[in-house]
C-alpha atoms as a PDB file:
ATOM      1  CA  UNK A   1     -38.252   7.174  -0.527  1.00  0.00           C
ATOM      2  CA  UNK A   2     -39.964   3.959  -0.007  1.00  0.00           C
ATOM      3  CA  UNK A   3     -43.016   4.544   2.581  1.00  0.00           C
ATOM      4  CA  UNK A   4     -42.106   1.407   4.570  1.00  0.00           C
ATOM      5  CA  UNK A   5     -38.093   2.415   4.646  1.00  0.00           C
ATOM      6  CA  UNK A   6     -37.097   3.138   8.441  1.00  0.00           C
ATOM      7  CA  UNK A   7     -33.600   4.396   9.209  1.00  0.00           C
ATOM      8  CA  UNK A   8     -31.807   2.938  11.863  1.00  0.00           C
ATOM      9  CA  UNK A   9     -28.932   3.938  13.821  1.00  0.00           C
ATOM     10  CA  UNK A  10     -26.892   2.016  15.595  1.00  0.00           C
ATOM     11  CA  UNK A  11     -26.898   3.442  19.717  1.00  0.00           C
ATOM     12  CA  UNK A  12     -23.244   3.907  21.720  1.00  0.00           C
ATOM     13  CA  UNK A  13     -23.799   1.028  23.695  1.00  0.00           C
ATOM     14  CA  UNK A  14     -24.564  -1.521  20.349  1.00  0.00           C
ATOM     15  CA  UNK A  15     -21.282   0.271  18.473  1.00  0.00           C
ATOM     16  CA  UNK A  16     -18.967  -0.828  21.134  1.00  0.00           C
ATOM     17  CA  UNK A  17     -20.257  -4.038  21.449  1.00  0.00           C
ATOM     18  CA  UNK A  18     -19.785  -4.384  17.795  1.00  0.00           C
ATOM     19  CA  UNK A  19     -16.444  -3.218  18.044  1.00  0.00           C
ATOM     20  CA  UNK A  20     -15.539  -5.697  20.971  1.00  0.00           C
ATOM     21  CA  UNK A  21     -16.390  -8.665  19.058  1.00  0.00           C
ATOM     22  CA  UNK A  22     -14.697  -7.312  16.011  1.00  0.00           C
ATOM     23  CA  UNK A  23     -11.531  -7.109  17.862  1.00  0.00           C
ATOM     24  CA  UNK A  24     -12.082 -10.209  19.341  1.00  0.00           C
ATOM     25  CA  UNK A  25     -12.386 -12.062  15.862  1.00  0.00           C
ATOM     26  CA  UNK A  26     -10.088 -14.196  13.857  1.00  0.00           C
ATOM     27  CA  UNK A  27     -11.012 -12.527  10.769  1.00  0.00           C
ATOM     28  CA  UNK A  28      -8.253 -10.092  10.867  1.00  0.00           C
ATOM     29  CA  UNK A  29      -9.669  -8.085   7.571  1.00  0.00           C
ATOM     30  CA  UNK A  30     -13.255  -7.930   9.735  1.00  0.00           C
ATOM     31  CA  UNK A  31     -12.626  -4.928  11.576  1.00  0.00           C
ATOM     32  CA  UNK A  32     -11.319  -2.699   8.871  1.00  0.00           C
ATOM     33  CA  UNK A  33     -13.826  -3.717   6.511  1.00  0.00           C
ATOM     34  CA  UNK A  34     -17.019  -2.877   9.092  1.00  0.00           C
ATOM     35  CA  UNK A  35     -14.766   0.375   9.698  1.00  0.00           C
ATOM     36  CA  UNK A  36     -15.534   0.967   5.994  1.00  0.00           C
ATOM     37  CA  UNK A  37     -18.694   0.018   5.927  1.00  0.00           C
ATOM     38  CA  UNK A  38     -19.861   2.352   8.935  1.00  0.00           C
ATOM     39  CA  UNK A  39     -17.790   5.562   7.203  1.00  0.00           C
ATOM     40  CA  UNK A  40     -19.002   5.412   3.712  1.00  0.00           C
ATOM     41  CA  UNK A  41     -22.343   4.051   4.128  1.00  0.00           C
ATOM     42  CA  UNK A  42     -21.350   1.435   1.464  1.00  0.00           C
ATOM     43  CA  UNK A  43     -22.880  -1.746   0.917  1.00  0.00           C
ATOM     44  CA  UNK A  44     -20.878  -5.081   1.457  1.00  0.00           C
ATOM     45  CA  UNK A  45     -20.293  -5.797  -2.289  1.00  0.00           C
ATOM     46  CA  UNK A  46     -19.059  -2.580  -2.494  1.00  0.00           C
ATOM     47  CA  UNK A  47     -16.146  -2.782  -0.398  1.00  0.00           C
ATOM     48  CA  UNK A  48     -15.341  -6.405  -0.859  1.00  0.00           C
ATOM     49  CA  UNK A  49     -14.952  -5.226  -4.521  1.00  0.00           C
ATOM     50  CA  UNK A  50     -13.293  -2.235  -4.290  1.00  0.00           C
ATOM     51  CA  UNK A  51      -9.728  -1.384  -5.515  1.00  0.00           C
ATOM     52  CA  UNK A  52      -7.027   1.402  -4.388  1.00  0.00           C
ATOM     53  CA  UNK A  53      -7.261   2.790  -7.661  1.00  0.00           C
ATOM     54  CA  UNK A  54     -10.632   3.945  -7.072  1.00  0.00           C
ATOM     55  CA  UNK A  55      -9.640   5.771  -4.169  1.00  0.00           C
ATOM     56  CA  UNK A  56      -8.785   9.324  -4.728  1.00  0.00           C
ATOM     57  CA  UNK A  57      -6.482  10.388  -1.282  1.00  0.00           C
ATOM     58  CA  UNK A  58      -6.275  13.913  -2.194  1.00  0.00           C
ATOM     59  CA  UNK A  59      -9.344  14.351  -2.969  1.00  0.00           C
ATOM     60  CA  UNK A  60     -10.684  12.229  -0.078  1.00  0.00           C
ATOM     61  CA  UNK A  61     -13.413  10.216  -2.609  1.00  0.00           C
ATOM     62  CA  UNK A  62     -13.764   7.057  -3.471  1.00  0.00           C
ATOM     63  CA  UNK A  63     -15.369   5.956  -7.060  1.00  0.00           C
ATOM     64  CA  UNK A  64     -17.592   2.740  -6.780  1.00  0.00           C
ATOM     65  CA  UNK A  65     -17.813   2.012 -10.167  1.00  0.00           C
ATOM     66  CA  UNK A  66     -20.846  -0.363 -10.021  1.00  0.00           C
ATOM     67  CA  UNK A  67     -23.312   0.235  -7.447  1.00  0.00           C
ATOM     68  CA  UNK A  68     -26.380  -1.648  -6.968  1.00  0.00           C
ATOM     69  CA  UNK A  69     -28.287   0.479  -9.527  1.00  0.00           C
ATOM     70  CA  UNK A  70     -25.411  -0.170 -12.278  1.00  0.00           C
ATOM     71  CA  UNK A  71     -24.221   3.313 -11.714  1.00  0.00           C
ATOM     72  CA  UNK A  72     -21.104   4.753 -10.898  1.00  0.00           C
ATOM     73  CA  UNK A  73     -21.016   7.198  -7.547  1.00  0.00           C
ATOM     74  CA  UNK A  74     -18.745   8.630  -5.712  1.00  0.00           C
ATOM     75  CA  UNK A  75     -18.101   8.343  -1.147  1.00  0.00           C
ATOM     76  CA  UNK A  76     -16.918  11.013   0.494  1.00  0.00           C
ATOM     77  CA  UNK A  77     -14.325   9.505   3.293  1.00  0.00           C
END
């Protein structure tokens, strides 16, 4: 891992202020897409470009075909 990389976490008092505004938005996708974001750890791209027939319900993964890298990988939701 990159020496200058520093995790960050967001605290219980930022994540509902995050979801307040959320809710408050006239984005109606907003919400569930930050949902997504904060449960998979996915990137953005990733989500805006993802497709239900990567998602595997049974199995509870989802594929993201093209990541960042160029390489497939698999989210556990």
């Amino acid at each position: 891992m990159d020496e200058n990389h520093i995790d960050r976490f967001l605290s219980t008092v930022d994540v509902n202020k995050l979801f307040k505004v959320l809710k408050d938005s006239k984005n109606i996708y907003l919400l569930n897409i930050v949902y997504m974001l904060l449960l998979t750890g996915a990137r953005k791209r990733e989500v805006l470009y993802g497709k239900w027939e990567h998602i595997n319900f049974n199995q509870k993964l989802w594929l993201i075909p093209k990541t960042k890298a160029g390489k497939p990988r698999h989210s556990i939701l």
